[in-house]
C-alpha atoms as a PDB file:
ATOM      1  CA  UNK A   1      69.625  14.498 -21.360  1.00  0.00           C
ATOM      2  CA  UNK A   2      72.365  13.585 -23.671  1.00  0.00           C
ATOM      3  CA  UNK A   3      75.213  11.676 -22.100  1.00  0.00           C
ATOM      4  CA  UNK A   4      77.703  14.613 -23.799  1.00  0.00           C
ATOM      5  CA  UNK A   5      76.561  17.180 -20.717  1.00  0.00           C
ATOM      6  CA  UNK A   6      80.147  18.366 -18.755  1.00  0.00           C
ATOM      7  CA  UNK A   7      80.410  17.424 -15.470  1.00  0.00           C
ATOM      8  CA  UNK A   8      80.886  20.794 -13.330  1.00  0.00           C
ATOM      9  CA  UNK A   9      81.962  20.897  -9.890  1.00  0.00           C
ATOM     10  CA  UNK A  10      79.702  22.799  -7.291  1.00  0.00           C
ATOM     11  CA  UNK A  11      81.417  26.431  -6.086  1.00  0.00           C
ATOM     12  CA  UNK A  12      84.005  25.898  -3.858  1.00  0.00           C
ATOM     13  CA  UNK A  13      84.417  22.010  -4.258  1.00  0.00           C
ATOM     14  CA  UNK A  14      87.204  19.981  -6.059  1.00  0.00           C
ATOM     15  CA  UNK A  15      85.573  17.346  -8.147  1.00  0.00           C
ATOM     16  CA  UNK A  16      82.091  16.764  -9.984  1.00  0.00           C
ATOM     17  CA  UNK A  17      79.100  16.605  -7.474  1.00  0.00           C
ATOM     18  CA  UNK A  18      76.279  14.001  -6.851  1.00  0.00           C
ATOM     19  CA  UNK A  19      73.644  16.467  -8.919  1.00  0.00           C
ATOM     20  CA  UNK A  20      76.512  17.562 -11.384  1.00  0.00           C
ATOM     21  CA  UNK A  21      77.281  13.419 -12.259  1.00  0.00           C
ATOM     22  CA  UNK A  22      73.430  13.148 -12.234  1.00  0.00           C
ATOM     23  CA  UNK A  23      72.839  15.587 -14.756  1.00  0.00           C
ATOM     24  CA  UNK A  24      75.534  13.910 -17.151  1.00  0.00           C
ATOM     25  CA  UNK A  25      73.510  10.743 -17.319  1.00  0.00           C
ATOM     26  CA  UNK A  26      71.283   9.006 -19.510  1.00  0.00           C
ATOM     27  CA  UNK A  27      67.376   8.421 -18.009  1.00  0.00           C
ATOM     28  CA  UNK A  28      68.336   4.803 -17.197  1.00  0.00           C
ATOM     29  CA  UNK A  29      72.011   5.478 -15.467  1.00  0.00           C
ATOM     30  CA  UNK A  30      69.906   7.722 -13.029  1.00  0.00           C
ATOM     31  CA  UNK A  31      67.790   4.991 -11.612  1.00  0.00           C
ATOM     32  CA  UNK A  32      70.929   3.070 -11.138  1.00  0.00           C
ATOM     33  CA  UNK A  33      72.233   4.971  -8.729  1.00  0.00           C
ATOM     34  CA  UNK A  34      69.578   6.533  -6.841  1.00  0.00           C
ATOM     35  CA  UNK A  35      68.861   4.704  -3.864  1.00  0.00           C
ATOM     36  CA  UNK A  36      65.930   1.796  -3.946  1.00  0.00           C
ATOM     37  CA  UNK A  37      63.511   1.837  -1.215  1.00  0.00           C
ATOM     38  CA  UNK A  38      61.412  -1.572  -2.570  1.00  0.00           C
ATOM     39  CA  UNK A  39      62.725  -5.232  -3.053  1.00  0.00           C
ATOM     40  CA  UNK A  40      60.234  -6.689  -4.918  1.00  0.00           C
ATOM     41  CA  UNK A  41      61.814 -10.182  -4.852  1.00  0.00           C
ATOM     42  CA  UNK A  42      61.935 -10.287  -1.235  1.00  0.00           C
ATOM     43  CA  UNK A  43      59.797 -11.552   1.456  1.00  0.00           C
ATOM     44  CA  UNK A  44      58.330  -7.918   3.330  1.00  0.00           C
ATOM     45  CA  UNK A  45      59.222  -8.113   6.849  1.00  0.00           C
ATOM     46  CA  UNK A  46      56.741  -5.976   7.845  1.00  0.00           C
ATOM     47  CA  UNK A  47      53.544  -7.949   6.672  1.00  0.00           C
ATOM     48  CA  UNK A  48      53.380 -11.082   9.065  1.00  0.00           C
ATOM     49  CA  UNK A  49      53.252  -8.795  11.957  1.00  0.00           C
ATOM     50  CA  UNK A  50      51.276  -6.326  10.726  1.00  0.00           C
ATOM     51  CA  UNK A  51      48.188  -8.732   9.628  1.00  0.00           C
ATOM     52  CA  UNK A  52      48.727  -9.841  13.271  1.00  0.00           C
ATOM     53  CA  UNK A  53      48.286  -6.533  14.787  1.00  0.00           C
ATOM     54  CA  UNK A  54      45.600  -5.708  12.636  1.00  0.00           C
ATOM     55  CA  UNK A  55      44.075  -8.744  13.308  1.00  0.00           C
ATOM     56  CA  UNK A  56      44.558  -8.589  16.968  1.00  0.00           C
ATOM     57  CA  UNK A  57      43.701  -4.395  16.703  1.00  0.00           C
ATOM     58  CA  UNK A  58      39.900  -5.791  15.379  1.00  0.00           C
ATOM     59  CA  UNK A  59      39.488  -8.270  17.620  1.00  0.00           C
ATOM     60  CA  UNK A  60      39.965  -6.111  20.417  1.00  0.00           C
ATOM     61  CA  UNK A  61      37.708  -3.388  19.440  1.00  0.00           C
ATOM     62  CA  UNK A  62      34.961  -6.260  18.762  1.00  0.00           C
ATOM     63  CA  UNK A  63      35.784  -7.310  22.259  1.00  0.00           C
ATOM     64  CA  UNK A  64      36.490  -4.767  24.235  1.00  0.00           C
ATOM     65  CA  UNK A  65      33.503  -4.709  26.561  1.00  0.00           C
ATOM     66  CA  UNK A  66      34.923  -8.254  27.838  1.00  0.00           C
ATOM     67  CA  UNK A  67      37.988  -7.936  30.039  1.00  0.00           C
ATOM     68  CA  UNK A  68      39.873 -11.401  29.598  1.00  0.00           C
ATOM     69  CA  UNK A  69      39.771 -11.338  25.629  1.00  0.00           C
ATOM     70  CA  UNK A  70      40.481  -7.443  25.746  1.00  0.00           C
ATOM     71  CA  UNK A  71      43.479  -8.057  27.648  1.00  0.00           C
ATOM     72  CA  UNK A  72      44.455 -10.940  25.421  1.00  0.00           C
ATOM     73  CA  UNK A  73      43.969  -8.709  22.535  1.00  0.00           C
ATOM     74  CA  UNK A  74      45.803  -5.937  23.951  1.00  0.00           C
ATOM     75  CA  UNK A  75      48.708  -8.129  24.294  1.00  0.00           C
ATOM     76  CA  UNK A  76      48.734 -10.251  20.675  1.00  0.00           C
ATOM     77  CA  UNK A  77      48.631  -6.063  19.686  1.00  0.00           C
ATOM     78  CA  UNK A  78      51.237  -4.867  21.605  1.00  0.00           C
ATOM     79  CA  UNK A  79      53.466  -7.583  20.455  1.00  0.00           C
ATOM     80  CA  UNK A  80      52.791  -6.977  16.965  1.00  0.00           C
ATOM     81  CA  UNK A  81      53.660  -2.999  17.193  1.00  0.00           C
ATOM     82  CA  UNK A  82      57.063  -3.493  18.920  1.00  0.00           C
ATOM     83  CA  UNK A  83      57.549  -5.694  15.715  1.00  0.00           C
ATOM     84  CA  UNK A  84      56.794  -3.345  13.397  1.00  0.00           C
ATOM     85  CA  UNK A  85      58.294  -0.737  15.071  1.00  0.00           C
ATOM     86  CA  UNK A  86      61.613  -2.104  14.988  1.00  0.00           C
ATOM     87  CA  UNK A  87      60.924  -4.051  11.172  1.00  0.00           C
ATOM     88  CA  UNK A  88      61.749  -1.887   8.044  1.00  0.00           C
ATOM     89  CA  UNK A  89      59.806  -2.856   4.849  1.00  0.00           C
ATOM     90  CA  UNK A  90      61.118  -3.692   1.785  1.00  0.00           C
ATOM     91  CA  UNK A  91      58.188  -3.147  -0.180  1.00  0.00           C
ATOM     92  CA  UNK A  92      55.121  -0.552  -1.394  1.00  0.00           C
ATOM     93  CA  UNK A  93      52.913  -2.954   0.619  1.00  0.00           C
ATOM     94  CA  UNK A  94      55.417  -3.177   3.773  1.00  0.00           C
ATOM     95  CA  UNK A  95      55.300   1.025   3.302  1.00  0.00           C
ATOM     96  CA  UNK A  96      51.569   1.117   2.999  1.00  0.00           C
ATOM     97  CA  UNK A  97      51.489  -1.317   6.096  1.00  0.00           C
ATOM     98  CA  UNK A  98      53.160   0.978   8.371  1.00  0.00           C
ATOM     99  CA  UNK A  99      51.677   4.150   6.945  1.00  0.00           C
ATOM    100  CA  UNK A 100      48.691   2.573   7.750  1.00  0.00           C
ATOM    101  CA  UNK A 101      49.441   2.045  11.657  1.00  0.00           C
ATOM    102  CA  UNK A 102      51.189   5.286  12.038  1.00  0.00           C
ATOM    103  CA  UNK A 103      47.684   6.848  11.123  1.00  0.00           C
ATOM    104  CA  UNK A 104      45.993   4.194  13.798  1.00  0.00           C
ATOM    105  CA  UNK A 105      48.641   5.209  16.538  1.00  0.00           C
ATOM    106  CA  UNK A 106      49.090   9.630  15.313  1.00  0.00           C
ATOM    107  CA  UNK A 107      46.332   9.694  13.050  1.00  0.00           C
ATOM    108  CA  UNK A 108      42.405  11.265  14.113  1.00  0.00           C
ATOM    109  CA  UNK A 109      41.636  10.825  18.157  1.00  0.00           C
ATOM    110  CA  UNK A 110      38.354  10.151  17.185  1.00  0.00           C
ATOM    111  CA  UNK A 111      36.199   7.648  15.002  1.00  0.00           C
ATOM    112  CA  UNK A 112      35.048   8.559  11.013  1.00  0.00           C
ATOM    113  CA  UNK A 113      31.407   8.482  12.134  1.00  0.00           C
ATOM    114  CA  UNK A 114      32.331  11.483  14.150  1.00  0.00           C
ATOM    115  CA  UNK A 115      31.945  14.579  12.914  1.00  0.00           C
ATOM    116  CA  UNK A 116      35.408  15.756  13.800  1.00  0.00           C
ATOM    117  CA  UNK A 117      37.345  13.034  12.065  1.00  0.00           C
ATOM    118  CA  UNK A 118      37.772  14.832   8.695  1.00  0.00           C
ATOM    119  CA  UNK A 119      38.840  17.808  10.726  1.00  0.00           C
ATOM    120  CA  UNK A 120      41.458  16.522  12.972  1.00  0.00           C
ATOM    121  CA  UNK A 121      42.381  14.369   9.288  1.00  0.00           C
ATOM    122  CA  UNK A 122      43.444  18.225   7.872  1.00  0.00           C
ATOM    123  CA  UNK A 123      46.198  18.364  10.433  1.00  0.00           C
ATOM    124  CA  UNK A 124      48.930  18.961   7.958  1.00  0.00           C
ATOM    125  CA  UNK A 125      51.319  16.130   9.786  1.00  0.00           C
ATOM    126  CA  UNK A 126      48.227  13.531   9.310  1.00  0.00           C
ATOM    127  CA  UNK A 127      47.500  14.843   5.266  1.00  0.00           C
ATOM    128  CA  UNK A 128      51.425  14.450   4.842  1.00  0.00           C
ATOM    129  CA  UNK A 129      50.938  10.757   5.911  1.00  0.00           C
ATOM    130  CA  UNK A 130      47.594  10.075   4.138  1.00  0.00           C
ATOM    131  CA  UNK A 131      49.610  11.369   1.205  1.00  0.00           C
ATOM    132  CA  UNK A 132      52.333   8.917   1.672  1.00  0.00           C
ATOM    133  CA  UNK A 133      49.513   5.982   2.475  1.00  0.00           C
ATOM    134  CA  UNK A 134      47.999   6.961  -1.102  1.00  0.00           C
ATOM    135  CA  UNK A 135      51.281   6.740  -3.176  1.00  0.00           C
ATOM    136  CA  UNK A 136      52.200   3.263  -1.308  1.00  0.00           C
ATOM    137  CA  UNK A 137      48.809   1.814  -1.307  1.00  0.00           C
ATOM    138  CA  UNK A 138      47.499   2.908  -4.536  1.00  0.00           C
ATOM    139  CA  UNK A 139      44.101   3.600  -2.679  1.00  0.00           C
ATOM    140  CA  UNK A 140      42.544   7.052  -2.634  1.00  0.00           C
ATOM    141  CA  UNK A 141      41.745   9.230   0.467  1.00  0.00           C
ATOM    142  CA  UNK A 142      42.412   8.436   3.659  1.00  0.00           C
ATOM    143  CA  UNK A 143      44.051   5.005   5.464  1.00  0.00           C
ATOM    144  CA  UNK A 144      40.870   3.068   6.343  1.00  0.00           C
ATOM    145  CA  UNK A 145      39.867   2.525  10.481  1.00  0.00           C
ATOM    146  CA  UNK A 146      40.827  -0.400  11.516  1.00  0.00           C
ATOM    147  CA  UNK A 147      37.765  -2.535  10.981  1.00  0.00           C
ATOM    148  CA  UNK A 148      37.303  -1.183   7.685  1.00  0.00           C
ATOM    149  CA  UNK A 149      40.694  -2.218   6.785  1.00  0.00           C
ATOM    150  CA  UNK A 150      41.915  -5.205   4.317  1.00  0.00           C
ATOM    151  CA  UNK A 151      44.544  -7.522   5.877  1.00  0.00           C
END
């Protein structure tokens, strides 16, 4: 786009709009002013406690058929979420994090051995965040179950 394009107000507004002062920009004045969703410099908040709830999410379903460390689990897990839950990331890895235990907590009801995984995984709410999981993980298909997963 040349830098030479007229600035046009939107019908019925007084001044040049967000998409009008878009438009009128070079390639590289656009990515200055649309908002960033990654910090790459910083520390993501969301990584510590998710390896922890991962972590703790494994070791319960290795464990589960003994009460104590189940419960133990349960609670190292439960910790972790209401971390997460309340963290936002500042990163693709931080985004593929949390994509990853949205589709653990909404994601298929049932295990991938099963053979009704891949159809409950065609809800279009679930494909919508197995699409987001792809772009922020750089993996294909869908997030992995839990003990299948990379920390």
């Amino acid at each position: 786009m040349a830098a030479s394009t007229p600035i046009t107000p939107h019908a019925g507004l007084k001044g040049p709009t967000r998409r009008s002062l878009i438009a009128a920009l070079p390639a590289a004045g656009v990515a200055a002013l649309l908002p960033v969703a990654v910090n790459p410099g910083q520390d993501d908040p969301i990584l510590v406690p998710y390896r922890q709830w991962l972590g703790a999410r494994r070791y319960w379903l290795e464990h589960s058929e003994t009460a104590t460390l189940r419960v133990l689990a349960e609670e190292r897990e439960d910790e972790a979420l209401e971390t997460l839950v309340n963290a936002t990331p500042s990163s693709m890895e931080g985004i593929a994090a949390l994509i990853h235990v949205l589709w653990d907590v909404a994601g298929p009801s049932v295990t991938p051995d099963q053979d009704a995984y891949l159809e409950q995984a065609g809800d279009p709410a679930l494909k919508l965040i197995a699409a987001i999981w792809r772009a922020a993980s750089g993996e294909a298909g869908l997030p992995p179950f839990i003990k299948e997963a990379k920390a």
